[in-house]
PDB file of N, CA and C in Angstrom:
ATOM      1  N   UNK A   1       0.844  -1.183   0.000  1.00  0.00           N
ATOM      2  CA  UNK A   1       0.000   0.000   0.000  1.00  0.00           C
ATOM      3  C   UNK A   1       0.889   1.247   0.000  1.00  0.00           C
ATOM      4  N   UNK A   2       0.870   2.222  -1.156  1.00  0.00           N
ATOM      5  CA  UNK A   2       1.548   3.453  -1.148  1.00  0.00           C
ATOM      6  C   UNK A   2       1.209   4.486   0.440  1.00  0.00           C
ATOM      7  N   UNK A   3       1.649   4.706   0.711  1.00  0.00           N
ATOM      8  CA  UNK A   3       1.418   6.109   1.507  1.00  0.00           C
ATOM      9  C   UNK A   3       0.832   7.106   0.789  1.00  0.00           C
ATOM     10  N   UNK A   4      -0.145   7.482   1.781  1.00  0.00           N
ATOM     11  CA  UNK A   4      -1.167   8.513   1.962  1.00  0.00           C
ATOM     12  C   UNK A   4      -0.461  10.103   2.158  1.00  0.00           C
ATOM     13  N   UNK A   5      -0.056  11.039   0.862  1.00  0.00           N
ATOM     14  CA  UNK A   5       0.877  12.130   1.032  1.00  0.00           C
ATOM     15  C   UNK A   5      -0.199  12.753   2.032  1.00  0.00           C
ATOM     16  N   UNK A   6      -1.370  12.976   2.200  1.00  0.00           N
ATOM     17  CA  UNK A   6      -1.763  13.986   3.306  1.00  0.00           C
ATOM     18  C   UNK A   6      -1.716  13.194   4.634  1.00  0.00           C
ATOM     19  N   UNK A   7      -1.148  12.490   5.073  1.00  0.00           N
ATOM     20  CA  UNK A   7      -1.308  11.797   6.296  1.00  0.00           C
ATOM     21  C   UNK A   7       0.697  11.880   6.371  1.00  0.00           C
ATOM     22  N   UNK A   8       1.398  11.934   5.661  1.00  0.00           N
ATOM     23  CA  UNK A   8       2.780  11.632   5.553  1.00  0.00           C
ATOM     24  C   UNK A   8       3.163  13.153   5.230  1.00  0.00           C
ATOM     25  N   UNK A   9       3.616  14.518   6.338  1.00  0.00           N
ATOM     26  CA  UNK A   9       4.032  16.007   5.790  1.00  0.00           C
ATOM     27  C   UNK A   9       5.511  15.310   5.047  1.00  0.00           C
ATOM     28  N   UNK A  10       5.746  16.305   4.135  1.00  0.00           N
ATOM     29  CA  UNK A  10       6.784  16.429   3.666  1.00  0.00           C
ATOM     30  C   UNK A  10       7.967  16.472   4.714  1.00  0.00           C
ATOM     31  N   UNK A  11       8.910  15.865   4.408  1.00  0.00           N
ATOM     32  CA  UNK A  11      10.129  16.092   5.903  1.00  0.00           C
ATOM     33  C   UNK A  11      10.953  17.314   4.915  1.00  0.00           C
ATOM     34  N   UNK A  12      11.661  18.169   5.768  1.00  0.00           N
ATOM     35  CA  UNK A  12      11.978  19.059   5.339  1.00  0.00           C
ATOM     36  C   UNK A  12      13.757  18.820   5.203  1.00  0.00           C
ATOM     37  N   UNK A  13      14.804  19.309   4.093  1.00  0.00           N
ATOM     38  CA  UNK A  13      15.986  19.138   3.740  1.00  0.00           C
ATOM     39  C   UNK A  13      16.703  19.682   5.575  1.00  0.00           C
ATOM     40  N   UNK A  14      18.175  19.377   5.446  1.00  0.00           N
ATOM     41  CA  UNK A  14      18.730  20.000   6.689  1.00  0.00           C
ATOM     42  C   UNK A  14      18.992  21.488   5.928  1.00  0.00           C
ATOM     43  N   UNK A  15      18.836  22.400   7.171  1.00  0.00           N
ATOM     44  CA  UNK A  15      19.440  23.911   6.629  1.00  0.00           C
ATOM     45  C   UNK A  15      20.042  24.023   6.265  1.00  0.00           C
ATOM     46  N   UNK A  16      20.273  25.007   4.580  1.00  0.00           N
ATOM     47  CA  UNK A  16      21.698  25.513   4.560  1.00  0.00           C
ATOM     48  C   UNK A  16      22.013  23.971   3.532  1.00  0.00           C
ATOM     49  N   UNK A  17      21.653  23.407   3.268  1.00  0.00           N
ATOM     50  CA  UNK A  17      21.869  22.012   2.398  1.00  0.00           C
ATOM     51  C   UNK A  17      21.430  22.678   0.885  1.00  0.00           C
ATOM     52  N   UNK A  18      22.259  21.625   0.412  1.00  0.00           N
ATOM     53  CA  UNK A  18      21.797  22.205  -1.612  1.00  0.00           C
ATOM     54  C   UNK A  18      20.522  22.133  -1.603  1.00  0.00           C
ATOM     55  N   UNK A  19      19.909  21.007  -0.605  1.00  0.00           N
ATOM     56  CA  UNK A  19      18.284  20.703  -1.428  1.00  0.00           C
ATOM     57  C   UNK A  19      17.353  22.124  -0.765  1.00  0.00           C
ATOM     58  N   UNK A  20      18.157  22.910   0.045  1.00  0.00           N
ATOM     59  CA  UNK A  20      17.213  23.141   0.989  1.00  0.00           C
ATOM     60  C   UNK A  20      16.681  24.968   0.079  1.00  0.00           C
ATOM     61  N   UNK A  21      15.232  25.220  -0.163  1.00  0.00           N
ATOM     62  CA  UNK A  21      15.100  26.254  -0.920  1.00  0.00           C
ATOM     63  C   UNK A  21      14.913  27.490  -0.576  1.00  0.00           C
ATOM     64  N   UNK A  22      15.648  27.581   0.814  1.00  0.00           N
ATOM     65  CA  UNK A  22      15.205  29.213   1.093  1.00  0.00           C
ATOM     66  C   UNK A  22      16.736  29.953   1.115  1.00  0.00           C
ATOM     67  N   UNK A  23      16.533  30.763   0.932  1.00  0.00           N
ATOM     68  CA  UNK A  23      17.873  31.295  -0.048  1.00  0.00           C
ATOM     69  C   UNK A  23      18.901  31.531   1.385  1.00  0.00           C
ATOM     70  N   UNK A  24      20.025  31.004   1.230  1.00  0.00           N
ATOM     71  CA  UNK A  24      21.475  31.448   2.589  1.00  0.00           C
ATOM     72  C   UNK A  24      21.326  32.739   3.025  1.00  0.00           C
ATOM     73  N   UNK A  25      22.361  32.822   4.369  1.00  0.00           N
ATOM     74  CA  UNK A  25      22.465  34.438   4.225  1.00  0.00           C
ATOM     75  C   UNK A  25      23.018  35.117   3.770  1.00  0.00           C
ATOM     76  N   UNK A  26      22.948  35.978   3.221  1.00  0.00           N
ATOM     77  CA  UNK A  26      23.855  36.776   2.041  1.00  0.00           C
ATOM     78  C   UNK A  26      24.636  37.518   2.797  1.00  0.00           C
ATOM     79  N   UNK A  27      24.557  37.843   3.847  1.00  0.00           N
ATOM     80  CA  UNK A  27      25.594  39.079   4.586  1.00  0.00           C
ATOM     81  C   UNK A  27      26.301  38.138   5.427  1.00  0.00           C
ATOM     82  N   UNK A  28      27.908  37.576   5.195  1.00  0.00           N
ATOM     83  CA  UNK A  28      28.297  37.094   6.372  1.00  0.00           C
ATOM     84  C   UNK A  28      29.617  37.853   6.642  1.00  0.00           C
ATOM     85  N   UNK A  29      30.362  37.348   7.536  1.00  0.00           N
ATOM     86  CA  UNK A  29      32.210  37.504   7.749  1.00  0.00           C
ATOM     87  C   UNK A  29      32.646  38.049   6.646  1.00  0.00           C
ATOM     88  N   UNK A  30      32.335  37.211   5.697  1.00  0.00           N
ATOM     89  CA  UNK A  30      33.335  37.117   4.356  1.00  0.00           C
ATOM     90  C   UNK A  30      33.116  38.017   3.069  1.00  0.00           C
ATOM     91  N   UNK A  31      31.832  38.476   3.170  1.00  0.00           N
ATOM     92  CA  UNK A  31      31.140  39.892   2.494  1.00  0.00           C
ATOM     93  C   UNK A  31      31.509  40.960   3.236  1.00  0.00           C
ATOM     94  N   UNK A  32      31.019  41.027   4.472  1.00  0.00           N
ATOM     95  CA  UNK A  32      31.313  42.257   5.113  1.00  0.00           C
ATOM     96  C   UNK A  32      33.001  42.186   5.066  1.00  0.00           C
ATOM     97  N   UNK A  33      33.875  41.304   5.004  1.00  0.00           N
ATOM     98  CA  UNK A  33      35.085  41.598   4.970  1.00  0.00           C
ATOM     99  C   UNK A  33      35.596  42.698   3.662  1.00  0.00           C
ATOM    100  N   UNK A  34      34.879  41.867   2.650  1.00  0.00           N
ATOM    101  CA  UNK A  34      35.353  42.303   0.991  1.00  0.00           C
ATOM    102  C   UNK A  34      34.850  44.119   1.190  1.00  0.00           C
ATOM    103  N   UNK A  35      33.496  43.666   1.813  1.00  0.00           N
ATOM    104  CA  UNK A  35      32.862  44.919   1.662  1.00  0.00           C
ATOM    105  C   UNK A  35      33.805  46.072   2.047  1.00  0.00           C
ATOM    106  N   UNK A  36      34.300  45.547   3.509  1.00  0.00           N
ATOM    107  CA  UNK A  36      34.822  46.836   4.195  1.00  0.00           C
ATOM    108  C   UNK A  36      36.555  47.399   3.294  1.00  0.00           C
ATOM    109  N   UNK A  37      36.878  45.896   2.523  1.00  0.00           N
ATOM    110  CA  UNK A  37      38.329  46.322   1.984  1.00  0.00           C
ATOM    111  C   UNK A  37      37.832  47.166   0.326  1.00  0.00           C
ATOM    112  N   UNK A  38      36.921  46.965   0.030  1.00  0.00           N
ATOM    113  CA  UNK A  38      36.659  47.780  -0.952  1.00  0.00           C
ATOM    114  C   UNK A  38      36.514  49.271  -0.837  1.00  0.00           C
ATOM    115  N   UNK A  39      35.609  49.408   0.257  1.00  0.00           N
ATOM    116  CA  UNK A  39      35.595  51.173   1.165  1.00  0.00           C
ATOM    117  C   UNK A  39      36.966  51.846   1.513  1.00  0.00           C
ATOM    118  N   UNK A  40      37.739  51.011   2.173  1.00  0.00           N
ATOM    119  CA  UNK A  40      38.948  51.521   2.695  1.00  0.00           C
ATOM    120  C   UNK A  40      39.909  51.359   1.286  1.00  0.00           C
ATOM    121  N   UNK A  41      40.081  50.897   0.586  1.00  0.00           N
ATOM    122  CA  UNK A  41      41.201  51.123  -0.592  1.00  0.00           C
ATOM    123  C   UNK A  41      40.216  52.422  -1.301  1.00  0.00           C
ATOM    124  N   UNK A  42      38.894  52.577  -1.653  1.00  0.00           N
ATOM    125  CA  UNK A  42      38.360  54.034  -2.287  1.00  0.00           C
ATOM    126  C   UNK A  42      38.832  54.819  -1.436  1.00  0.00           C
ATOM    127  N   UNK A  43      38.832  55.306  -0.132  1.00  0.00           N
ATOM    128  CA  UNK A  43      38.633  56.175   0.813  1.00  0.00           C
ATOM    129  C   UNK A  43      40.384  56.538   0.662  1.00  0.00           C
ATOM    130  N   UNK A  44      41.556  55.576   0.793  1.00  0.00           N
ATOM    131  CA  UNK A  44      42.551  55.643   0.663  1.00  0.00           C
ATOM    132  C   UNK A  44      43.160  56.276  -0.472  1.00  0.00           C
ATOM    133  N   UNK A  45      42.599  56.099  -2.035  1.00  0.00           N
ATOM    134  CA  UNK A  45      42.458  56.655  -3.204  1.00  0.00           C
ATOM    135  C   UNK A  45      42.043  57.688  -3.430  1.00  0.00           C
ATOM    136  N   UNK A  46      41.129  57.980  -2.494  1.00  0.00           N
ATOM    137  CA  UNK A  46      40.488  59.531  -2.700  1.00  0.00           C
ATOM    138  C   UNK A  46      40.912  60.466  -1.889  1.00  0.00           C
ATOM    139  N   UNK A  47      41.877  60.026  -1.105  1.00  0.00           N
ATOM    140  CA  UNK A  47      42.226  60.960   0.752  1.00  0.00           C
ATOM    141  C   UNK A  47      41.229  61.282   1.290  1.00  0.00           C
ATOM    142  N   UNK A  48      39.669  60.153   1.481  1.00  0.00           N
ATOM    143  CA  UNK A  48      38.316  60.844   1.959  1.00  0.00           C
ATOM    144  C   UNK A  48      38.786  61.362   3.579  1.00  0.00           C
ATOM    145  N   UNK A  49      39.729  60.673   4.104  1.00  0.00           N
ATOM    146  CA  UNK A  49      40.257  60.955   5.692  1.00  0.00           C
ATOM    147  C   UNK A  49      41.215  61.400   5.770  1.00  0.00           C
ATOM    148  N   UNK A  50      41.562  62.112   4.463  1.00  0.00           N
ATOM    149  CA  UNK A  50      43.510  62.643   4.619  1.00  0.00           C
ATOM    150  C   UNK A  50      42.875  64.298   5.286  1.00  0.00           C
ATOM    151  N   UNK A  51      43.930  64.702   6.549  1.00  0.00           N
ATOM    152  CA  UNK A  51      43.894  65.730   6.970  1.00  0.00           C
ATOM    153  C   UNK A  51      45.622  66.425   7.328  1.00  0.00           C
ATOM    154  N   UNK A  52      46.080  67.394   6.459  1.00  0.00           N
ATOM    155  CA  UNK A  52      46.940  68.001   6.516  1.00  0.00           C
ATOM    156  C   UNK A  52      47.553  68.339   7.559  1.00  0.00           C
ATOM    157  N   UNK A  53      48.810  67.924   8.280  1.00  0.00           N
ATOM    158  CA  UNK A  53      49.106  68.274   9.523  1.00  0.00           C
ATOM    159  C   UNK A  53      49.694  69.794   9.461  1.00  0.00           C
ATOM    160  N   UNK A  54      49.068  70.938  10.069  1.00  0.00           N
ATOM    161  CA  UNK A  54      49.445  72.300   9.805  1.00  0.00           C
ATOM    162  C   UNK A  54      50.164  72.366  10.575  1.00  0.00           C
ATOM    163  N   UNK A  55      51.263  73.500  10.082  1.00  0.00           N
ATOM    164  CA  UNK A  55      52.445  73.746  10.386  1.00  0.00           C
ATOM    165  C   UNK A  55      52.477  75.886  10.897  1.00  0.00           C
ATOM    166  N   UNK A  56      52.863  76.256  11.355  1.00  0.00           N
ATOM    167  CA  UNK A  56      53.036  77.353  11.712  1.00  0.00           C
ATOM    168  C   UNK A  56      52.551  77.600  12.972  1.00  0.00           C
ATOM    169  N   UNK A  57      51.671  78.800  13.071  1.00  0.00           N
ATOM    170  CA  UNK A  57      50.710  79.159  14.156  1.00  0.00           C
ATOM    171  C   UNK A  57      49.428  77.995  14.567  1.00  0.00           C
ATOM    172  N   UNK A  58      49.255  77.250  13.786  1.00  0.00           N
ATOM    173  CA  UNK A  58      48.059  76.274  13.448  1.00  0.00           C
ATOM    174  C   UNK A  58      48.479  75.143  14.440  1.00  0.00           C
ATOM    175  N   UNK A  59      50.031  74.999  14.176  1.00  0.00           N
ATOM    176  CA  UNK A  59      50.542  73.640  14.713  1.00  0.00           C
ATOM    177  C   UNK A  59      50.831  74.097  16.286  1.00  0.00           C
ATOM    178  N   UNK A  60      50.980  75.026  17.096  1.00  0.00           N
ATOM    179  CA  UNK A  60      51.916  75.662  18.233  1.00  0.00           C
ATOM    180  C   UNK A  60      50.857  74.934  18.877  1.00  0.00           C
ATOM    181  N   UNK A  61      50.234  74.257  19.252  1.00  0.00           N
ATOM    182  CA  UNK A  61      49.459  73.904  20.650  1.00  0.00           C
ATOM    183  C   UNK A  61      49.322  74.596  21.458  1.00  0.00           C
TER     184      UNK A  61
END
């Protein structure tokens, strides 16, 4: 006798498995890593944080 699919739920894949269909997390370690080395080499390229150390009256503390 086949099994009865409404008496038998579907068993569900383990998480995070190829079969399994809800999409990974997209933000981990390894994104936010790339992410942050992509910001800091622009920011480095552009001098977004370069600040001129002044010299004269500016510099006397």
């Amino acid at each position: 006798m086949a099994p009865n699919p409404s008496t038998n739920p579907p068993t569900n894949p383990p998480e995070n498995s190829p079969l399994d269909p809800r999409p990974r997390l997209r933000y981990d370690a390894q994104l936010a890593t790339s992410i942050e080395a992509e910001w800091q080499d622009r920011w480095d390229r552009e001098h977004t944080f370069w600040a001129p150390n002044p010299s004269g009256s500016l510099g006397d503390g």
